[in-house]
C-alpha atoms as a PDB file:
ATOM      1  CA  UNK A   1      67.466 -32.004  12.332  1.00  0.00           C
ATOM      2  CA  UNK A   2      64.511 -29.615  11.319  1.00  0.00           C
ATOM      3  CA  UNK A   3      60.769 -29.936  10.473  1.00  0.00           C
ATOM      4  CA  UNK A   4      59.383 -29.550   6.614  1.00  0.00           C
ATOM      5  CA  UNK A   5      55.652 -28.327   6.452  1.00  0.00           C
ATOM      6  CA  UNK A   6      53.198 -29.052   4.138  1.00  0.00           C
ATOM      7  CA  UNK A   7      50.002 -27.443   3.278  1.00  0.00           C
ATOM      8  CA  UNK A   8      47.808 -26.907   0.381  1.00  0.00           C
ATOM      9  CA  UNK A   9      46.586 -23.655  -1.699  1.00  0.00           C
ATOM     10  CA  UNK A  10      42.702 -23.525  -1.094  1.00  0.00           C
ATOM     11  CA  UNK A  11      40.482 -24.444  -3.127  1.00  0.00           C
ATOM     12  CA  UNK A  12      43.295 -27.160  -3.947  1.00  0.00           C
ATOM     13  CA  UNK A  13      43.243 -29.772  -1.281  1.00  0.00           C
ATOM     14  CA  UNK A  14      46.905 -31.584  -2.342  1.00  0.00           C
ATOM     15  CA  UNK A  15      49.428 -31.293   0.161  1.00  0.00           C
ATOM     16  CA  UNK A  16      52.699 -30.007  -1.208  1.00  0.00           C
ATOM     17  CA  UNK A  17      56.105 -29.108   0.628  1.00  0.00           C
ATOM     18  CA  UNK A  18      56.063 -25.773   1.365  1.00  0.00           C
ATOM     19  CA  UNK A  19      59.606 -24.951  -0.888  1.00  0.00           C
ATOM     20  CA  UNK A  20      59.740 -21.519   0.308  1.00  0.00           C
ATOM     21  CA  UNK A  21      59.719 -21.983   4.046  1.00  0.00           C
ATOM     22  CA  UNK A  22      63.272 -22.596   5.565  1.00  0.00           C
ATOM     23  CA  UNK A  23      63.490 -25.918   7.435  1.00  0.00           C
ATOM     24  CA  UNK A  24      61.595 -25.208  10.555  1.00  0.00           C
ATOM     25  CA  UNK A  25      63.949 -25.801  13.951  1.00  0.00           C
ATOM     26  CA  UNK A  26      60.982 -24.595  16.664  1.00  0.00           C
ATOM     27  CA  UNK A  27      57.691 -26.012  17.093  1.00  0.00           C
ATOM     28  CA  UNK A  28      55.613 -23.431  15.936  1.00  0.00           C
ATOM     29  CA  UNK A  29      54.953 -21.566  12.744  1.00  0.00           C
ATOM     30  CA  UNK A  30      53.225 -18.323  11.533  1.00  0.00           C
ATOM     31  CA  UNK A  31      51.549 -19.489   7.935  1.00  0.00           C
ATOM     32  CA  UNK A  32      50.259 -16.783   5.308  1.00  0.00           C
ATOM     33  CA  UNK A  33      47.115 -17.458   4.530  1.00  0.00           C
ATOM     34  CA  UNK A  34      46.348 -17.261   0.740  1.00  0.00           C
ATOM     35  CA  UNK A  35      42.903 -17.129   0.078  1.00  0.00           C
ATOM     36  CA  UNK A  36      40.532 -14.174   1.537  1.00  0.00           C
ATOM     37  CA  UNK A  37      37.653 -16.174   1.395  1.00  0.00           C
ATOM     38  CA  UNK A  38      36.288 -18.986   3.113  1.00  0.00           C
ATOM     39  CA  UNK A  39      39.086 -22.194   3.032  1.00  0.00           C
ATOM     40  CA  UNK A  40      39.964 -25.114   4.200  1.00  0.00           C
ATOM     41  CA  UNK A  41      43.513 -25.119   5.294  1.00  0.00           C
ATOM     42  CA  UNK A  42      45.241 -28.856   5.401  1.00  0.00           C
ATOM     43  CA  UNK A  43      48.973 -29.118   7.309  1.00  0.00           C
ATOM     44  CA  UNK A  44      51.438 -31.973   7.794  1.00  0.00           C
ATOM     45  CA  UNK A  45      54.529 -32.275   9.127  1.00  0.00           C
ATOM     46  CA  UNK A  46      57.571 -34.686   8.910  1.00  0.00           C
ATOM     47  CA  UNK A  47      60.944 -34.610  10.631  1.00  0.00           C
ATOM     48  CA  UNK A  48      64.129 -34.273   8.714  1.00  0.00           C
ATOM     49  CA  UNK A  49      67.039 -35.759   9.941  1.00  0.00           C
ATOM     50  CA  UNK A  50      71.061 -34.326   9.180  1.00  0.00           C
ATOM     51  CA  UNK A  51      71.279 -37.702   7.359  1.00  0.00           C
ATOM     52  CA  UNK A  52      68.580 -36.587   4.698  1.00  0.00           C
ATOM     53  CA  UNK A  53      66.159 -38.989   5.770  1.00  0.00           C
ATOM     54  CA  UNK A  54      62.402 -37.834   6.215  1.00  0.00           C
ATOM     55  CA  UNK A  55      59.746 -39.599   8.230  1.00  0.00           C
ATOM     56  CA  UNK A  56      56.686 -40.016   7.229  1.00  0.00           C
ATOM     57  CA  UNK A  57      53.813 -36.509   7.602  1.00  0.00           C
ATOM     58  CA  UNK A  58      51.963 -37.197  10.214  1.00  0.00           C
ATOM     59  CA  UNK A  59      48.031 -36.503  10.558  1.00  0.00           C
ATOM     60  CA  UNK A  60      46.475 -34.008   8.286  1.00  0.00           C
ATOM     61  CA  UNK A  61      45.031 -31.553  10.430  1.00  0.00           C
ATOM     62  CA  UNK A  62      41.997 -28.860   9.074  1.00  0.00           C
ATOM     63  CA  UNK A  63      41.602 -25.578   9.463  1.00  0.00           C
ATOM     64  CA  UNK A  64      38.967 -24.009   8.278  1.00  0.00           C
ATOM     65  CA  UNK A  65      38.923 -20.345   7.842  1.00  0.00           C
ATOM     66  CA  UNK A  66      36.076 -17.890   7.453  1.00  0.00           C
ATOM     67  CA  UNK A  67      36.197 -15.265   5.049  1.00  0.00           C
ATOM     68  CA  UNK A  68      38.350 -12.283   5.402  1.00  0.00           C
ATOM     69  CA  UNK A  69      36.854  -9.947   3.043  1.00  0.00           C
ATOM     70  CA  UNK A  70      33.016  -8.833   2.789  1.00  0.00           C
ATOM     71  CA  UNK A  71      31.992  -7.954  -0.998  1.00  0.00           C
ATOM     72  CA  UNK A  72      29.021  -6.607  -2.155  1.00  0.00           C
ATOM     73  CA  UNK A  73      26.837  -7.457  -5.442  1.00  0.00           C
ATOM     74  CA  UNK A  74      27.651  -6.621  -9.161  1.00  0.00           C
ATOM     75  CA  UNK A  75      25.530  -6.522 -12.336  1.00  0.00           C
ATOM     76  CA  UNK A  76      22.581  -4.775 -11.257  1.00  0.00           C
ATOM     77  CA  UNK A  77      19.756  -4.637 -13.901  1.00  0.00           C
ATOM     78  CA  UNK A  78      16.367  -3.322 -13.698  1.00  0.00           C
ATOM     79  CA  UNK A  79      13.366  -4.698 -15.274  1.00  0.00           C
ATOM     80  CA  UNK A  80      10.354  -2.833 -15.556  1.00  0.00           C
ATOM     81  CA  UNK A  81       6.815  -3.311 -16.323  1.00  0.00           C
ATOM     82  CA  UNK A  82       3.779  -1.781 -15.938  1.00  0.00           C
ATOM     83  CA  UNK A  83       2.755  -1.936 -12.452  1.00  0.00           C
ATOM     84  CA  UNK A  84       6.175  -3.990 -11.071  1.00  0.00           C
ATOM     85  CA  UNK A  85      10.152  -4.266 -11.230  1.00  0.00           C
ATOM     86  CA  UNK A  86      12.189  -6.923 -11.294  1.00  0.00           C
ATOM     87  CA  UNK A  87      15.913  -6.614  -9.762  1.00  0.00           C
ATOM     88  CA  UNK A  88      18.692  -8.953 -10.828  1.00  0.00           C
ATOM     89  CA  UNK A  89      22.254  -8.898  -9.137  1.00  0.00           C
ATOM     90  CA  UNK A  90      25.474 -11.380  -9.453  1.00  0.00           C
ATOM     91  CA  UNK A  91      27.361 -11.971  -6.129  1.00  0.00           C
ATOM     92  CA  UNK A  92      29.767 -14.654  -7.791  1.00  0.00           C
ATOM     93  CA  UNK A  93      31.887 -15.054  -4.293  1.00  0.00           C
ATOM     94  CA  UNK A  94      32.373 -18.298  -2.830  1.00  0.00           C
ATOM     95  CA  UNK A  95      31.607 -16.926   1.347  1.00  0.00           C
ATOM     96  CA  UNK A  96      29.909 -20.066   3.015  1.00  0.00           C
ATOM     97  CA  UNK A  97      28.681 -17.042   5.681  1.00  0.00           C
ATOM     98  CA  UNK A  98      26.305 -15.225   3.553  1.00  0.00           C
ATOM     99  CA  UNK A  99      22.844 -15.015   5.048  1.00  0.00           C
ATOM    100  CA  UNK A 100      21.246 -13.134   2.098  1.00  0.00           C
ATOM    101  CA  UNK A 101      20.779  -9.797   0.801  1.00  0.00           C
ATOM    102  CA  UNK A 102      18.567  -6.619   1.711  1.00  0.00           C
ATOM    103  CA  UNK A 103      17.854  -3.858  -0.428  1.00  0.00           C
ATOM    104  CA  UNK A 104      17.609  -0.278   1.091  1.00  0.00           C
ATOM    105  CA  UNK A 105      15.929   2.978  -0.307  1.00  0.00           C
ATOM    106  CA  UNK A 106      17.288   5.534   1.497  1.00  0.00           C
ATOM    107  CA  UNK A 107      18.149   3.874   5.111  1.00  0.00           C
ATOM    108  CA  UNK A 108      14.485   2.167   5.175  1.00  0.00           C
ATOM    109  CA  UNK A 109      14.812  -1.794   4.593  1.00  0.00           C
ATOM    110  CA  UNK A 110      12.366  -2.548   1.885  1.00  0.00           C
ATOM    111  CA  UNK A 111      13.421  -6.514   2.042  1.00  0.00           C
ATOM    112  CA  UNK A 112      15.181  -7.652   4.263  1.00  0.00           C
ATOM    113  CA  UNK A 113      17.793 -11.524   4.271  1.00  0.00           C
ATOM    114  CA  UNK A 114      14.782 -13.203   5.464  1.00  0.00           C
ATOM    115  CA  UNK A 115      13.076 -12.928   1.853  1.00  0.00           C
ATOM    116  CA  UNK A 116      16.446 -12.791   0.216  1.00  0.00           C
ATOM    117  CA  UNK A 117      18.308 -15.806   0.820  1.00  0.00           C
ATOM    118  CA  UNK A 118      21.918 -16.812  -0.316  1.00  0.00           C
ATOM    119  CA  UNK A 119      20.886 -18.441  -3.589  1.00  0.00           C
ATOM    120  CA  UNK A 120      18.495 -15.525  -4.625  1.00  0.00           C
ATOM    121  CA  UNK A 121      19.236 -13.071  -7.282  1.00  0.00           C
ATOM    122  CA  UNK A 122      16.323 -11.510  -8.461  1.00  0.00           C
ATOM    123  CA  UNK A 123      13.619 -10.034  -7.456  1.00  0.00           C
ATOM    124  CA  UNK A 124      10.107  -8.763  -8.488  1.00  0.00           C
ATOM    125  CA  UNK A 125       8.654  -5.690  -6.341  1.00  0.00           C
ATOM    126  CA  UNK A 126       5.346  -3.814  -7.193  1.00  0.00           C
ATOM    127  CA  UNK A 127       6.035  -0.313  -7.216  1.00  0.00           C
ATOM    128  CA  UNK A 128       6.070   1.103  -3.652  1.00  0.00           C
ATOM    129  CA  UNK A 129       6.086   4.630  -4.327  1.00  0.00           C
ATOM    130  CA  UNK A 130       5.236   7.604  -7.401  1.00  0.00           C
ATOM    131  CA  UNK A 131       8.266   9.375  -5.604  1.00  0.00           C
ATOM    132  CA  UNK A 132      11.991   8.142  -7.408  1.00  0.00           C
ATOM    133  CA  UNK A 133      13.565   5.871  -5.255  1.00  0.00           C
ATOM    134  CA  UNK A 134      17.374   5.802  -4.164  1.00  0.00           C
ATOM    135  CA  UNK A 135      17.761   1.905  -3.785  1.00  0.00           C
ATOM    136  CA  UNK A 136      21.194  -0.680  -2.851  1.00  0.00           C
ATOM    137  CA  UNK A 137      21.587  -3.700  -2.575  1.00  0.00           C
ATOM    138  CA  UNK A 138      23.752  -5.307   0.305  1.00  0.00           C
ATOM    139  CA  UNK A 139      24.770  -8.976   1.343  1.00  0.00           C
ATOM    140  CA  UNK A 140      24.308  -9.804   5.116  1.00  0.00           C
ATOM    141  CA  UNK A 141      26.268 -12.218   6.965  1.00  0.00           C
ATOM    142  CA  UNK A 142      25.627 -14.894   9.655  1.00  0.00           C
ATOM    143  CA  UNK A 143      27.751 -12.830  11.741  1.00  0.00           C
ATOM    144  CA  UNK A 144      25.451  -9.652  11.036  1.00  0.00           C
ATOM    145  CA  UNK A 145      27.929  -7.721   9.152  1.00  0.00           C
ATOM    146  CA  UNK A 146      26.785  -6.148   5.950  1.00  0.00           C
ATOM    147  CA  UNK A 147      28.917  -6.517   2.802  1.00  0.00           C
ATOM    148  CA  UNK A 148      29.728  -3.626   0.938  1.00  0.00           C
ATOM    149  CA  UNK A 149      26.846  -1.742  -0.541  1.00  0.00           C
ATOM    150  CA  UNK A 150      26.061  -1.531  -4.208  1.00  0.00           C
ATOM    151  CA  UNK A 151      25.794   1.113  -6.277  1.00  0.00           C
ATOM    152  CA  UNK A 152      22.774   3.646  -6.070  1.00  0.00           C
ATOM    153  CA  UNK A 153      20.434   3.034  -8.683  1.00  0.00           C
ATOM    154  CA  UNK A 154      17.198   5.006  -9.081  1.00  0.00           C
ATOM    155  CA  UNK A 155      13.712   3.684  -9.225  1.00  0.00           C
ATOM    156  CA  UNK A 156      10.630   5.716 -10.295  1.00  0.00           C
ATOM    157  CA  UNK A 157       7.094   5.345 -11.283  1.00  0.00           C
ATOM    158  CA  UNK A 158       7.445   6.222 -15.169  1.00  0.00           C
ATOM    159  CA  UNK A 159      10.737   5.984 -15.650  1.00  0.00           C
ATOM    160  CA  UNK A 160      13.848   3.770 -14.367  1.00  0.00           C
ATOM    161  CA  UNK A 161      16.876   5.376 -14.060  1.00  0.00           C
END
């Protein structure tokens, strides 16, 4: 006699028999997980006797799992006009614990995740300075962590780098 486990592959929520797990003989398992972002993990488990029959899975249980991974944005453009700019950004990753975005010049916040929420990606900013700017973008977390930080891009008076 021996357990089989099944489990799904996040974002899929089917169960399927885990094929490449041996028939478990303990109560206890160490599962992979597959998916570094934030997932729902489903698990069942039905007994299999030395006669080949299987009982029915019992319960589903969840598991949800936060993200392992913190990424930072992509696609940065730069818009300018004559007295503002407009930043755009993608951040295409599906992490339920994003809080929202600051952008830096230098180590000074210049807007901080309370202005840039989780479904902003753009921005318009009058100019703050004559002086060329060294400016990044970085996604902040619920748990405070920062994601990692853009690139550097360069933002002056009369001319955008």
């Amino acid at each position: 006699m021996g357990y089989l486990l099944y489990s799904n592959f996040p974002p899929d929520t089917v169960l399927f028999q885990e094929g490449s797990i041996p028939l478990l003989q303990q109560g206890n398992y160490t599962y992979k997980l597959h998916n570094k972002f934030t997932s729902i993990y489903r698990f069942s488990i039905s007994a299999l006797y030395t006669t080949g029959e299987k009982t029915i899975p019992t319960h589903i249980k969840e598991l949800k799992i936060p993200s392992q991974i913190y990424p930072g944005v992509t696609n940065i453009t730069v818009q300018p006009s004559d007295t503002t700019i407009t930043l755009f950004w993608d951040y295409p990753y599906p992490i339920e614990e994003l809080k929202g975005f600051r952008i830096y010049s230098e180590s000074q916040i210049l807007v901080n995740e309370e202005t840039l929420t989780t479904g902003v990606r753009s921005i318009r900013l009058a100019f703050l300075s004559k002086e060329k700017m060294k400016c990044k973008i970085i996604p902040v977390y619920k748990n405070g962590k920062e994601g990692l930080e853009s690139k550097t891009f360069i933002i002056s008076f009369d001319q955008i780098e």
